[in-house]
PDB file of N, CA and C in Angstrom:
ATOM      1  N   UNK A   1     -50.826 249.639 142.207  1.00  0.00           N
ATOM      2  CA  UNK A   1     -49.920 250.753 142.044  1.00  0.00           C
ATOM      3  C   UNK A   1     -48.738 250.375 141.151  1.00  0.00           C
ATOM      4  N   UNK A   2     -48.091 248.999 141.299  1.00  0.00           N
ATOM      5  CA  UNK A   2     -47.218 249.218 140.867  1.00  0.00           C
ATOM      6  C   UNK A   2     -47.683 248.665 139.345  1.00  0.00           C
ATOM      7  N   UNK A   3     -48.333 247.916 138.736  1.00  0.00           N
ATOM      8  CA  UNK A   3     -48.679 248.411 136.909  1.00  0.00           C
ATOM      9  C   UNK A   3     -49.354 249.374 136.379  1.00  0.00           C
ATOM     10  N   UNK A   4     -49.495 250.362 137.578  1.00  0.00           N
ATOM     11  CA  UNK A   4     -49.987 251.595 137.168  1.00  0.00           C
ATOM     12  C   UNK A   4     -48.553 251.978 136.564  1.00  0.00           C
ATOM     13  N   UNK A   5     -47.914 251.918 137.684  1.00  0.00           N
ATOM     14  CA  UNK A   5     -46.009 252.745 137.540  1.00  0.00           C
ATOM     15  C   UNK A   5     -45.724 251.950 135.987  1.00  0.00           C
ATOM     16  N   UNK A   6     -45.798 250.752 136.115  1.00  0.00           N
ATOM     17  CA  UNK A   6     -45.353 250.281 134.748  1.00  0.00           C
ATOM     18  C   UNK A   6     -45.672 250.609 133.458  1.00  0.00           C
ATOM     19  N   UNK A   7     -47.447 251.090 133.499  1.00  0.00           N
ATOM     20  CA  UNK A   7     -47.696 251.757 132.591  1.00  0.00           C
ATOM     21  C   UNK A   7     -47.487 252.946 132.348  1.00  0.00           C
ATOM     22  N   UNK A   8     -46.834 253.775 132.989  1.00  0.00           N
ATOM     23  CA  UNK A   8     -46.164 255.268 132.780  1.00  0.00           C
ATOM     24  C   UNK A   8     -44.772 255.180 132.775  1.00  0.00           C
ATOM     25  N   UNK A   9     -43.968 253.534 132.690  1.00  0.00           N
ATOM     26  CA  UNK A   9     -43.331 253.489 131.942  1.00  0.00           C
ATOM     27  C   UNK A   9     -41.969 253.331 132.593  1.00  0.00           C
ATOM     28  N   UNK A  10     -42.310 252.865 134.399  1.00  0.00           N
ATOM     29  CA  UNK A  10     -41.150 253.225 135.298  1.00  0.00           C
ATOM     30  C   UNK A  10     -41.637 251.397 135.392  1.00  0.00           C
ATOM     31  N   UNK A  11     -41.051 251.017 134.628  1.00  0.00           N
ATOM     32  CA  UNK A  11     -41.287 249.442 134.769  1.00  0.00           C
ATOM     33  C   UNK A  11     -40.291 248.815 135.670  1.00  0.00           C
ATOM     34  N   UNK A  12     -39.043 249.321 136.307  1.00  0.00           N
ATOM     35  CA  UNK A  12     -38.076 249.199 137.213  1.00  0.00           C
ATOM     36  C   UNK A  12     -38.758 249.523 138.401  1.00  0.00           C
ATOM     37  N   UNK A  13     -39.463 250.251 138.845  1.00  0.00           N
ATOM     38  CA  UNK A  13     -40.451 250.808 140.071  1.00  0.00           C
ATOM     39  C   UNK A  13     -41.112 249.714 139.727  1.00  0.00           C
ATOM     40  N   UNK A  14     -41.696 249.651 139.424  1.00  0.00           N
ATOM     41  CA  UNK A  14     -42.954 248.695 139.323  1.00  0.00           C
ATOM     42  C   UNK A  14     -42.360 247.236 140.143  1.00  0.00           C
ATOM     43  N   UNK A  15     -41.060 246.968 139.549  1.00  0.00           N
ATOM     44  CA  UNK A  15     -40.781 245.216 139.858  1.00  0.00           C
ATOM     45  C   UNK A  15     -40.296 245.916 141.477  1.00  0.00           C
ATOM     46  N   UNK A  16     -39.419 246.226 141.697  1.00  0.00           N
ATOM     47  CA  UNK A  16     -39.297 246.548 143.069  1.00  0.00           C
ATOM     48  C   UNK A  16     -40.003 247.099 143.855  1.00  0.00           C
ATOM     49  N   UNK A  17     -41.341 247.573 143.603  1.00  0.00           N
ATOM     50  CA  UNK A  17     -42.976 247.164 144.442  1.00  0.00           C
ATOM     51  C   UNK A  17     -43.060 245.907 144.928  1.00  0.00           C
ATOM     52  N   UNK A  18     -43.016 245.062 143.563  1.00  0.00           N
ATOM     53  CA  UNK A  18     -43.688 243.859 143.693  1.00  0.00           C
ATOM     54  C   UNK A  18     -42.737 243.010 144.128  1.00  0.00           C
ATOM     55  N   UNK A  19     -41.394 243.127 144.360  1.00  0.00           N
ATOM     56  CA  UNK A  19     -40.659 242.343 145.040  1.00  0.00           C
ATOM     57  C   UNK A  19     -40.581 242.716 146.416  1.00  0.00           C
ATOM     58  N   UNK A  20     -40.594 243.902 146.940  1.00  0.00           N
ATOM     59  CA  UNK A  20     -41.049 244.170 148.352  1.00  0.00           C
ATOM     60  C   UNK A  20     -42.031 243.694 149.453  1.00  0.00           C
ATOM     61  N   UNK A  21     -42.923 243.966 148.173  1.00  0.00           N
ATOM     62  CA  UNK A  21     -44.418 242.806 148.820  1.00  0.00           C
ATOM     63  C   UNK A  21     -44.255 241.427 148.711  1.00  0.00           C
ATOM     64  N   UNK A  22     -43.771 240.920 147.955  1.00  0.00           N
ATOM     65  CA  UNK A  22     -43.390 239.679 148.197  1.00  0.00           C
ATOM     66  C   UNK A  22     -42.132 239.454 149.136  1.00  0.00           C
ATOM     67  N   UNK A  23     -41.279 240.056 150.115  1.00  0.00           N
ATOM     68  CA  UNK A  23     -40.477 240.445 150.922  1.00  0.00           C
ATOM     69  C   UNK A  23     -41.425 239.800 152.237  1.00  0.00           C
ATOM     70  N   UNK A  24     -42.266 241.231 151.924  1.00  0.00           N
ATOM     71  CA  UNK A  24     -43.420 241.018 152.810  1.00  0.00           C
ATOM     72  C   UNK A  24     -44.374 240.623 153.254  1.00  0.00           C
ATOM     73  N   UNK A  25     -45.302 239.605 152.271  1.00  0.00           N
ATOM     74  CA  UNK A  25     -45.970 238.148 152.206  1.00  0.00           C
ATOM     75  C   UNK A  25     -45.052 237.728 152.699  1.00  0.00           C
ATOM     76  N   UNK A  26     -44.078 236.968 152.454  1.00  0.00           N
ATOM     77  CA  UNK A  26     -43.444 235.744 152.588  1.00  0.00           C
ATOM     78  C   UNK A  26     -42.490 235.965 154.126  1.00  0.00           C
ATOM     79  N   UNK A  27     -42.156 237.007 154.310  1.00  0.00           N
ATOM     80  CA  UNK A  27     -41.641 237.361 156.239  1.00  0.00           C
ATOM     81  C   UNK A  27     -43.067 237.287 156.777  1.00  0.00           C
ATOM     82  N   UNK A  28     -43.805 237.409 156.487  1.00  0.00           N
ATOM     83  CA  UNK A  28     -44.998 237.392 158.002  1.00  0.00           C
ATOM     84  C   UNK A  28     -46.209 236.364 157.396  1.00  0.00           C
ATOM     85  N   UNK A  29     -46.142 236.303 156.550  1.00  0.00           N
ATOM     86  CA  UNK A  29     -47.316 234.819 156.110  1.00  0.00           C
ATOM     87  C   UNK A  29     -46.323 233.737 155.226  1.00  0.00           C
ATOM     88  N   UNK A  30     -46.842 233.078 155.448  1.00  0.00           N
ATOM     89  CA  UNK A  30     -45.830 231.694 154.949  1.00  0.00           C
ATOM     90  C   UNK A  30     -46.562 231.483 153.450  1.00  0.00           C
ATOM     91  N   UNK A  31     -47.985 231.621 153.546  1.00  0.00           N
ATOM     92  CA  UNK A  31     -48.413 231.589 152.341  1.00  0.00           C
ATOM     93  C   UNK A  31     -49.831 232.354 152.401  1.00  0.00           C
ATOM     94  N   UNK A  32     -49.407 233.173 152.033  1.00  0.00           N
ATOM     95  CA  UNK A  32     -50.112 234.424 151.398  1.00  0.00           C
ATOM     96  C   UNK A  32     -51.043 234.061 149.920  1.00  0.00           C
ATOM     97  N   UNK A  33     -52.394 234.256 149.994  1.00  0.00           N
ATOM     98  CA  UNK A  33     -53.138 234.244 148.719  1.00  0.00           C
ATOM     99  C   UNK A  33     -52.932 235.078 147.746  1.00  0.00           C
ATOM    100  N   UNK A  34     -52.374 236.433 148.310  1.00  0.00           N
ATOM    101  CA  UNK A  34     -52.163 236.972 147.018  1.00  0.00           C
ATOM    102  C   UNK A  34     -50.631 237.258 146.146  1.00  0.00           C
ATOM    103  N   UNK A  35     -49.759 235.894 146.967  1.00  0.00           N
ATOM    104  CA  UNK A  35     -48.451 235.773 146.633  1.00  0.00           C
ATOM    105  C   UNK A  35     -48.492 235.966 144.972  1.00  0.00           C
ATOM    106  N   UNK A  36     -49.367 234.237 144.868  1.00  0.00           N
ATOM    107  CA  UNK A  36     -49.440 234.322 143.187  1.00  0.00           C
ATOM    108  C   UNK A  36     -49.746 235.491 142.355  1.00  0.00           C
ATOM    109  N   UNK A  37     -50.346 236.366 142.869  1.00  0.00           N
ATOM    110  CA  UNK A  37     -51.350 237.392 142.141  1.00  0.00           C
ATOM    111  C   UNK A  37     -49.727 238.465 142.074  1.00  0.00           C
ATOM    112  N   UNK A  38     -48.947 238.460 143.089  1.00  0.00           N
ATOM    113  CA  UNK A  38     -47.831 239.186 143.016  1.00  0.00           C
ATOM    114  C   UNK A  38     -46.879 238.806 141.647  1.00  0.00           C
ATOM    115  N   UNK A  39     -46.667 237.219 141.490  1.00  0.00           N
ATOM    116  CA  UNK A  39     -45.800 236.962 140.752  1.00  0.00           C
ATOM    117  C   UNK A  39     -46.243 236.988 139.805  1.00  0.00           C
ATOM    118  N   UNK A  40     -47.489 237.569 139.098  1.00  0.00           N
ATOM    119  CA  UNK A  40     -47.920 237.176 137.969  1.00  0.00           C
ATOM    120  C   UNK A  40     -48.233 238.360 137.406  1.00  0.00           C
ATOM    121  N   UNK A  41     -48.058 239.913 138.571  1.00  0.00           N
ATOM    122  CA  UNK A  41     -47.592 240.910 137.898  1.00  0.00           C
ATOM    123  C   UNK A  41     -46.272 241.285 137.442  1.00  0.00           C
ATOM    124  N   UNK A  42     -45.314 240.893 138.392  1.00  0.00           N
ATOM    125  CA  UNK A  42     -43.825 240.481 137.888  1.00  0.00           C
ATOM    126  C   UNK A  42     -44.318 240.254 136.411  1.00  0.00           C
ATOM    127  N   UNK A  43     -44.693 238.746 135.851  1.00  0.00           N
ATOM    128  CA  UNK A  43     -44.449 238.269 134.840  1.00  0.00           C
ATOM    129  C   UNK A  43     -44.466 239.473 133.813  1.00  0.00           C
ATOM    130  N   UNK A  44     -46.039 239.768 134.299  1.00  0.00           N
ATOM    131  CA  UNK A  44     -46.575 241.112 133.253  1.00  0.00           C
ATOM    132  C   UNK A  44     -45.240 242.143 132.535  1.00  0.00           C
ATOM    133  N   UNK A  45     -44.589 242.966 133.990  1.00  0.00           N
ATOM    134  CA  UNK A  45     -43.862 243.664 133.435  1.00  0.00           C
ATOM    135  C   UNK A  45     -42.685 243.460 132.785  1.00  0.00           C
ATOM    136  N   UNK A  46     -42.195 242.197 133.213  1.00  0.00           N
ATOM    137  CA  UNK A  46     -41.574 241.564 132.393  1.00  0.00           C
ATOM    138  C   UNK A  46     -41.666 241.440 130.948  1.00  0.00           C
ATOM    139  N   UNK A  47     -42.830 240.613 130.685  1.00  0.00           N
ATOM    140  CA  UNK A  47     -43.292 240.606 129.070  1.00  0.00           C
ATOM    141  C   UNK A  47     -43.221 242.094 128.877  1.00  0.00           C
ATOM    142  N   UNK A  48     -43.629 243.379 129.374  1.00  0.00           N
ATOM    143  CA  UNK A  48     -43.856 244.331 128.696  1.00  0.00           C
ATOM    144  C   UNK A  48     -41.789 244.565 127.962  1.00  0.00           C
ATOM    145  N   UNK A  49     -41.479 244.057 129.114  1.00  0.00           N
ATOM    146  CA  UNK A  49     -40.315 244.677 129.414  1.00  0.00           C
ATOM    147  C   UNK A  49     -39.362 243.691 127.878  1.00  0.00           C
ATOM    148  N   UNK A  50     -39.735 243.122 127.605  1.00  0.00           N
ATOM    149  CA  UNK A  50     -39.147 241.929 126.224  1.00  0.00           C
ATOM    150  C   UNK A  50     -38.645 241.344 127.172  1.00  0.00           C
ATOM    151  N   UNK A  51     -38.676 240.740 128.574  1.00  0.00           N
ATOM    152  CA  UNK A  51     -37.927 239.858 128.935  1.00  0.00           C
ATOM    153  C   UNK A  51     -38.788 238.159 129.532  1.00  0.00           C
ATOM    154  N   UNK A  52     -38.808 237.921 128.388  1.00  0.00           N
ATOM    155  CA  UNK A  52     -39.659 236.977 128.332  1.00  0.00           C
ATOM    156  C   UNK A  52     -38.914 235.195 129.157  1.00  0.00           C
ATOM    157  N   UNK A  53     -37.246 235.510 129.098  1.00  0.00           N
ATOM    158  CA  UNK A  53     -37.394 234.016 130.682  1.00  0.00           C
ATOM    159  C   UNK A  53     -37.697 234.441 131.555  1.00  0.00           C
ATOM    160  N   UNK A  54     -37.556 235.952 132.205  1.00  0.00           N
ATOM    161  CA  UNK A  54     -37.995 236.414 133.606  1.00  0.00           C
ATOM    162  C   UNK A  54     -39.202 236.005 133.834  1.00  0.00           C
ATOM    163  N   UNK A  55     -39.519 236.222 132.570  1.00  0.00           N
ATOM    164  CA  UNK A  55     -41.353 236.711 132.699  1.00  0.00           C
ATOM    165  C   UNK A  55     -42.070 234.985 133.105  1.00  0.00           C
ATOM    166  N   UNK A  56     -41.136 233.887 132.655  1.00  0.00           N
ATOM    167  CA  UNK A  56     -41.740 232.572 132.437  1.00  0.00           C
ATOM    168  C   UNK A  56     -41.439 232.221 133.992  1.00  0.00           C
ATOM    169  N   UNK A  57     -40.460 232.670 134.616  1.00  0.00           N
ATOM    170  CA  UNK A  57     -40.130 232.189 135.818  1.00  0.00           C
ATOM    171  C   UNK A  57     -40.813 232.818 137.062  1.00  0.00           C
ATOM    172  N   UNK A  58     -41.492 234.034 136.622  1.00  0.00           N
ATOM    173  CA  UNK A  58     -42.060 234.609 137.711  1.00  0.00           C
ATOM    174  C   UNK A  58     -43.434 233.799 137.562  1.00  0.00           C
ATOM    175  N   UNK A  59     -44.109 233.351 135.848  1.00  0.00           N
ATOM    176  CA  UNK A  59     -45.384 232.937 135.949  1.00  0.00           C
ATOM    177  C   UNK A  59     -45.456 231.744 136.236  1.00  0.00           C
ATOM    178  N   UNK A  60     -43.952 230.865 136.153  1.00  0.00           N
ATOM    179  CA  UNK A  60     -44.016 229.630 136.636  1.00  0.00           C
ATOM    180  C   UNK A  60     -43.804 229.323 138.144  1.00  0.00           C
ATOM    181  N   UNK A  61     -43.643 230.361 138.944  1.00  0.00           N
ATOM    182  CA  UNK A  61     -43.698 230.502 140.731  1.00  0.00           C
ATOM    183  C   UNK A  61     -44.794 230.626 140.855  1.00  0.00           C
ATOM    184  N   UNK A  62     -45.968 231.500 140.071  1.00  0.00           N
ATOM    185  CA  UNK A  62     -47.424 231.694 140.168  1.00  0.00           C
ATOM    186  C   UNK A  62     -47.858 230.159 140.184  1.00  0.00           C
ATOM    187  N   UNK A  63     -48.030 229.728 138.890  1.00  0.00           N
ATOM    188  CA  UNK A  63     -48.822 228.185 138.385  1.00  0.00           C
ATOM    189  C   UNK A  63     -48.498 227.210 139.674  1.00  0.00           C
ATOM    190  N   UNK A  64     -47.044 227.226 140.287  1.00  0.00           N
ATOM    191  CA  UNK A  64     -46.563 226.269 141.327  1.00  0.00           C
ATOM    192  C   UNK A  64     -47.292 226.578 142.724  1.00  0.00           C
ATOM    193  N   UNK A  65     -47.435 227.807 143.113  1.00  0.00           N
ATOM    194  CA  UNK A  65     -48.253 228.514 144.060  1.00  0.00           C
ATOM    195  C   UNK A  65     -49.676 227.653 144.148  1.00  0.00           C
ATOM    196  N   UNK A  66     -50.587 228.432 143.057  1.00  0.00           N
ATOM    197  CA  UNK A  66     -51.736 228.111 142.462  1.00  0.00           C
ATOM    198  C   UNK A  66     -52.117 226.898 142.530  1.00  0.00           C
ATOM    199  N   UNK A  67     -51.067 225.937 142.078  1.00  0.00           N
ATOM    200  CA  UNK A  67     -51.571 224.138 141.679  1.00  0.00           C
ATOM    201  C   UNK A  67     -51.547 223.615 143.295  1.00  0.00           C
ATOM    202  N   UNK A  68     -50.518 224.232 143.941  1.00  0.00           N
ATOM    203  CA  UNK A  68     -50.696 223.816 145.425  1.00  0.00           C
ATOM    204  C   UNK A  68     -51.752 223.948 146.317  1.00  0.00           C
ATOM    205  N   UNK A  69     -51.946 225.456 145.974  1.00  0.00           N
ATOM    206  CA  UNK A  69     -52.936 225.447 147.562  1.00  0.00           C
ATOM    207  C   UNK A  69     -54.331 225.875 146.649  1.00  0.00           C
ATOM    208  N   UNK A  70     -54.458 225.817 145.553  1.00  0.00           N
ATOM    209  CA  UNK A  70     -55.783 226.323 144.969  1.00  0.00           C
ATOM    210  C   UNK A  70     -56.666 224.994 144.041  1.00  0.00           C
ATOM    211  N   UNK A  71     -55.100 223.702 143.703  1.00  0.00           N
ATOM    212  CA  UNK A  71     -55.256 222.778 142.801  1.00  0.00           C
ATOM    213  C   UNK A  71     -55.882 222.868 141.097  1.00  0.00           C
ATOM    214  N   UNK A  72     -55.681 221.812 140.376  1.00  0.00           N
ATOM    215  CA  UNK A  72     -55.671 222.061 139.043  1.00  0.00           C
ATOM    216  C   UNK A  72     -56.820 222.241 138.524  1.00  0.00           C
ATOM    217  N   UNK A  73     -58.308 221.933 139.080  1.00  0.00           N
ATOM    218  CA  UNK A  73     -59.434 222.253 138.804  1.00  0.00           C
ATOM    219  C   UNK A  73     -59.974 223.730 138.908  1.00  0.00           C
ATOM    220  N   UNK A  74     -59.083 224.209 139.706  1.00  0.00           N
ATOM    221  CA  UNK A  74     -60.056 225.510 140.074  1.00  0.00           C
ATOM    222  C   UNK A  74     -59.470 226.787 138.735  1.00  0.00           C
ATOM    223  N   UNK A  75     -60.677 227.242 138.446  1.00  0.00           N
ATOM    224  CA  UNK A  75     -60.158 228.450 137.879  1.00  0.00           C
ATOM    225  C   UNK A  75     -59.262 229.590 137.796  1.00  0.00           C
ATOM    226  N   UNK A  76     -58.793 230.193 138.748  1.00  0.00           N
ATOM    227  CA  UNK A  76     -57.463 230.567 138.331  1.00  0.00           C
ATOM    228  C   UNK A  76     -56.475 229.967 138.292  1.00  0.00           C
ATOM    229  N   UNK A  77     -56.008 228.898 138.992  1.00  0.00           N
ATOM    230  CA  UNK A  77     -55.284 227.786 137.997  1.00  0.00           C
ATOM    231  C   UNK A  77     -55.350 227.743 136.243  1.00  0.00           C
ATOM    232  N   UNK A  78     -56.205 227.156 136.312  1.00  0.00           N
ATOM    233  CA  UNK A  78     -56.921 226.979 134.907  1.00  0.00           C
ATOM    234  C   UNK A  78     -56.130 228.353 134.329  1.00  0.00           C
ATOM    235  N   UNK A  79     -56.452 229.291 134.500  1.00  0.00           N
ATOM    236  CA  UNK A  79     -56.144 230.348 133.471  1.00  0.00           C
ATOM    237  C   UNK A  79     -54.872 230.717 133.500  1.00  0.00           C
ATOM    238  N   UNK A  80     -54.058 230.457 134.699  1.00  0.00           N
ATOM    239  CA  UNK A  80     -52.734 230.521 135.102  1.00  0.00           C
ATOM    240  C   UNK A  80     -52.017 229.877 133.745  1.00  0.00           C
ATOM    241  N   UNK A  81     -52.291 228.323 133.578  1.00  0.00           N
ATOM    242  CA  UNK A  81     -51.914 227.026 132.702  1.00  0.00           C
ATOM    243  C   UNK A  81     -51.949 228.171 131.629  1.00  0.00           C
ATOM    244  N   UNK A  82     -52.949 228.568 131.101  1.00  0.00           N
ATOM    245  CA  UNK A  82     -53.173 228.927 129.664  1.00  0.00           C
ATOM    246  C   UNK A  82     -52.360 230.487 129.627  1.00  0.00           C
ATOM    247  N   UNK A  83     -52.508 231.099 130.537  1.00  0.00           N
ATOM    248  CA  UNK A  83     -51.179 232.356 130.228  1.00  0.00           C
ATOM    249  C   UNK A  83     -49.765 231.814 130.241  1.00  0.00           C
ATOM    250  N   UNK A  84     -49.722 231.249 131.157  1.00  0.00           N
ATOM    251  CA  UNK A  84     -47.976 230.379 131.040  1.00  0.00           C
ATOM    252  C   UNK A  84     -47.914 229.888 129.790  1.00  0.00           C
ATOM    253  N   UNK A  85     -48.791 229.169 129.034  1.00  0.00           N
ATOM    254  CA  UNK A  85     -48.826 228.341 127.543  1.00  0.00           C
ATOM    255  C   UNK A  85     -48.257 229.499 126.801  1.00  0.00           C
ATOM    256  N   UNK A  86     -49.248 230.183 127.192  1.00  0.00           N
ATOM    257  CA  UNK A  86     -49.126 231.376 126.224  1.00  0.00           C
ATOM    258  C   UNK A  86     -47.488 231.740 125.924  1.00  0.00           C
ATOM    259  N   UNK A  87     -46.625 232.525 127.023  1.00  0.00           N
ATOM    260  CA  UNK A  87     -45.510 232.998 127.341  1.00  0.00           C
ATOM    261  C   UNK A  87     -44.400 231.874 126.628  1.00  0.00           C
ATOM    262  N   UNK A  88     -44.745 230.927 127.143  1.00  0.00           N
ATOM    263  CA  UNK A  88     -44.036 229.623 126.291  1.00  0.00           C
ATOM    264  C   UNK A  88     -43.895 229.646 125.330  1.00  0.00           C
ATOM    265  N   UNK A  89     -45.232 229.642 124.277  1.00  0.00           N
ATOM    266  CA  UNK A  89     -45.205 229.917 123.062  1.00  0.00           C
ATOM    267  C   UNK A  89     -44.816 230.654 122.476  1.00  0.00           C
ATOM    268  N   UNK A  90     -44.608 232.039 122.855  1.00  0.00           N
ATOM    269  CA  UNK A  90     -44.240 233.325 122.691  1.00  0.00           C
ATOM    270  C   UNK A  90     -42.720 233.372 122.201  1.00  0.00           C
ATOM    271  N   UNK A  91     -42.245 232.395 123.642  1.00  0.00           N
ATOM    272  CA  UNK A  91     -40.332 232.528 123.754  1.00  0.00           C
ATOM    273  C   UNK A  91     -40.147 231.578 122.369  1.00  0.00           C
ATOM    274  N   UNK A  92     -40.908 230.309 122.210  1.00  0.00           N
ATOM    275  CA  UNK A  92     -40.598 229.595 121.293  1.00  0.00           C
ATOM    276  C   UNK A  92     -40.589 230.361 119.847  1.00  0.00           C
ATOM    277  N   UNK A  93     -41.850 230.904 119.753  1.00  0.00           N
ATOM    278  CA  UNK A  93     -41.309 232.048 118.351  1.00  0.00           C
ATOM    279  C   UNK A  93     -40.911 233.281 118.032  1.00  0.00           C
ATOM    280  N   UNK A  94     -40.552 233.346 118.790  1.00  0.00           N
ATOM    281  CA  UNK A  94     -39.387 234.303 119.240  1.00  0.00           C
ATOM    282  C   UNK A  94     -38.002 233.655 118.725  1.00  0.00           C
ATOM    283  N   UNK A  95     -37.741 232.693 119.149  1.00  0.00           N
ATOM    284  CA  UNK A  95     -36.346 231.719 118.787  1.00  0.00           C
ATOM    285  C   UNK A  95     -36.445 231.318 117.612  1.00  0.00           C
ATOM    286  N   UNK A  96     -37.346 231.342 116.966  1.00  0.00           N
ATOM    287  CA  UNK A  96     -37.208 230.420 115.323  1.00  0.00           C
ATOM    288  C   UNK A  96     -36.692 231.781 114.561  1.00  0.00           C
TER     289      UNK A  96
END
């Protein structure tokens, strides 16, 4: 629901979805599987949003999530690494 909202453009709705639920993962599960999957829509609307440190810090709570309880072999890890690269790269040329 809420990158539906983002894609019609209420990208402020959208993050305060996804910070609610993460309110709410994190009060009644300590660690929730689909925490990461939360912060890594954050990131999303972020990037949509041009705010690309938000966006690195929400995907870098994901990757930290991920490397913990999922470790560096497993595939969404793996793809986690390479969207974070990505975002990185992004801010870097962006700055030149």
């Amino acid at each position: 629901q809420g990158l539906g909202m983002a894609a019609e453009g209420d990208s402020e709705k959208a993050i305060q979805l996804f910070q609610g639920a993460l309110d709410i993962y994190k009060e009644k599960f300590s660690a929730h599987p689909n925490i990461p999957a939360v912060y890594e829509n954050i990131s999303a609307v972020k990037v949509d949003q041009g705010l690309l440190e938000e966006a690195i810090a929400a995907s870098a709570e994901a990757l930290k999530i991920r490397r913990r309880t999922c470790g560096d072999d497993n595939a969404d890890t793996k793809r986690r690494v390479e969207a974070h690269r990505s975002l990185l790269k992004r801010l870097l040329e962006n700055r030149s």
